[in-house]
Protein backbone atom coordinates (compact mmCIF):
# COMPACT_ATOMS: atom_id res chain seq x y z
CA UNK A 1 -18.51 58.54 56.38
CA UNK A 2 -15.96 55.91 55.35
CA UNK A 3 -13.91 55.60 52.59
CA UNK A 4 -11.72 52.30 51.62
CA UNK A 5 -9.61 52.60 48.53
CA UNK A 6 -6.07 51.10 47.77
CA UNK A 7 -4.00 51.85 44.38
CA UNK A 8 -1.36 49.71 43.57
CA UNK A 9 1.40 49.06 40.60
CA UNK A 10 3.42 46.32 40.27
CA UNK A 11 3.68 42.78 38.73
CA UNK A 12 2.36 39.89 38.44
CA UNK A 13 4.17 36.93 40.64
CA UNK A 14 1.88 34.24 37.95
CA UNK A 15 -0.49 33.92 35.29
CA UNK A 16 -4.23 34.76 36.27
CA UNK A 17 -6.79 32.53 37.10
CA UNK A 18 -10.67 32.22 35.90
CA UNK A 19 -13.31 31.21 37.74
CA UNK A 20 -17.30 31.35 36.32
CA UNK A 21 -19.70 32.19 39.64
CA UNK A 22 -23.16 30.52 39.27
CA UNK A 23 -24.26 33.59 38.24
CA UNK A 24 -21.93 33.72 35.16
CA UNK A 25 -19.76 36.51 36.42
CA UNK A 26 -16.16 35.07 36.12
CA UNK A 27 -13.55 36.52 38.88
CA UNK A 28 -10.14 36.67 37.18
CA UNK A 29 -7.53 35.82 40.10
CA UNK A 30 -4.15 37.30 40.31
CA UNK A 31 -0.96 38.39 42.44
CA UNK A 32 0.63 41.65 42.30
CA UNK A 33 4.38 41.79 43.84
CA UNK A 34 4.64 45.43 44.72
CA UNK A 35 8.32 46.27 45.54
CA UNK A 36 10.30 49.09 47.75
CA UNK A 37 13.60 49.80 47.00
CA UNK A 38 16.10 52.04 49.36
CA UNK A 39 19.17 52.31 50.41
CA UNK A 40 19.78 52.29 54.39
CA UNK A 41 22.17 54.53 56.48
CA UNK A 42 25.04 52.79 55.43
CA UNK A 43 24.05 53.41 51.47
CA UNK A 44 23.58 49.80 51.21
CA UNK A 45 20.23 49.05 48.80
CA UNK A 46 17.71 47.85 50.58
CA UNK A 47 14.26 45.63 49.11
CA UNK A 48 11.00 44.69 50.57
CA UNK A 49 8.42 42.87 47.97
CA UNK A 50 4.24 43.14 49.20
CA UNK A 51 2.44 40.90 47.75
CA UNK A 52 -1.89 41.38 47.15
CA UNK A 53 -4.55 38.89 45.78
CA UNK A 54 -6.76 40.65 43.50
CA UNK A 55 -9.91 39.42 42.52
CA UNK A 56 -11.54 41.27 39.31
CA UNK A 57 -15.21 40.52 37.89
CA UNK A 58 -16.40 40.76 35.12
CA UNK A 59 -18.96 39.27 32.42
CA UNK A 60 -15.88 38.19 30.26
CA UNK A 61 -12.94 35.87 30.77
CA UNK A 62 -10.83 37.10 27.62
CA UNK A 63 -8.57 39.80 29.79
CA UNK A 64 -7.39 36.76 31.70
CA UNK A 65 -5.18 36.06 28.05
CA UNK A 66 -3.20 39.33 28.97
CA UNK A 67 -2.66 39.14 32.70
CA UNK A 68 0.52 36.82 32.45
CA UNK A 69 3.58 36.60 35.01
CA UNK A 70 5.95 39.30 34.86
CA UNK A 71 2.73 41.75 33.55
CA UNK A 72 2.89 45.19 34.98
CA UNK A 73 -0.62 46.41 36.02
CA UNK A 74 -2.43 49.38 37.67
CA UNK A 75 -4.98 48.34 39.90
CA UNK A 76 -7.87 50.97 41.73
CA UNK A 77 -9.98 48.89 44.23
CA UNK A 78 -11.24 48.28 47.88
CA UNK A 79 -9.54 46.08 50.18
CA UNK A 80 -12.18 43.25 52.01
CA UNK A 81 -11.19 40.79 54.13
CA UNK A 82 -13.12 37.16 54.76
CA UNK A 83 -12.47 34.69 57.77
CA UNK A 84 -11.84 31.09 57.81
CA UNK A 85 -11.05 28.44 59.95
CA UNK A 86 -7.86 26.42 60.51
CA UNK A 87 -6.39 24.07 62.64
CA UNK A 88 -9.26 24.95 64.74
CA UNK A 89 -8.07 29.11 64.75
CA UNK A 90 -10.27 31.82 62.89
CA UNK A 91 -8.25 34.23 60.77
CA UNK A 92 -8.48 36.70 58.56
CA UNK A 93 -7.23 36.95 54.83
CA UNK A 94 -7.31 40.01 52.85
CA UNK A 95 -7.34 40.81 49.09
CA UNK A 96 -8.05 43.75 46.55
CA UNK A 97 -11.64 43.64 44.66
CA UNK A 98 -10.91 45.69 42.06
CA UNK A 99 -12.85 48.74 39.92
CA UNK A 100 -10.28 49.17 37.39
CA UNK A 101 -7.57 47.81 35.88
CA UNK A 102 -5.02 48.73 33.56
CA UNK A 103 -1.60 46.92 31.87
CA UNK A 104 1.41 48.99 32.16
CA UNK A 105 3.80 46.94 30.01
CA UNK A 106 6.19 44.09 31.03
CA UNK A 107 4.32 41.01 28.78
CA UNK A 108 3.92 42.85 25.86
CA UNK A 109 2.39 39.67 23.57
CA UNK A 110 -0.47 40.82 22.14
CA UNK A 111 -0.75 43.98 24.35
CA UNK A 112 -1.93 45.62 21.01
CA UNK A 113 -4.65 43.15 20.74
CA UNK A 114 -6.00 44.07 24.17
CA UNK A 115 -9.79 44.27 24.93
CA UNK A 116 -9.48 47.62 26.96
């Protein structure tokens, strides 16, 4: 049995992208800056940002309006990787696909106007 699921909460580094699939199905594009804060031995605070590529489908392209730099989200998904080639090396990039997503503040413009 296997089991891939990643969680994450954080912010958006820019405004979301759309793109429409043959198929119809637009993937809304996006960047979440997930960031650790601590303080080390010496008490001094500490910071490490992660950053993740999320791509979300969907039939609609209207959610794309709310997902706006600086937007804190919640996003449930499965991480999946795809190879490409360059300068001649194969590699490996990974992103979220995500199940479900939800706005946690930050950007509030039309938040109350939301379609979810």
């Amino acid at each position: 049995m296997a089991f891939n699921q990643i969680i994450i909460l954080g912010n958006l580094g820019k405004d979301a992208e759309v793109k429409t699939l043959e198929n119809g199905t637009n993937v809304i594009t996006f960047n979440v800056a997930v960031t650790e804060r601590w303080n080390n031995k010496e008490g001094n605070p500490q910071e490490r940002t992660d950053w993740f590529t999320v791509d979300y489908f969907t039939m609609g392209n209207k959610l794309a309006q709310y997902l706006k730099k600086g937007t804190s989200v919640m996003v449930a998904g499965r991480m999946v990787s795809r190879e490409y080639e360059k300068d001649g090396q194969k590699r490996t990039a990974w992103s979220v696909r995500a199940d479900n997503l939800q706005l946690l503040g930050g950007k509030k413009e039309n938040a109350d106007d939301a379609p979810f």
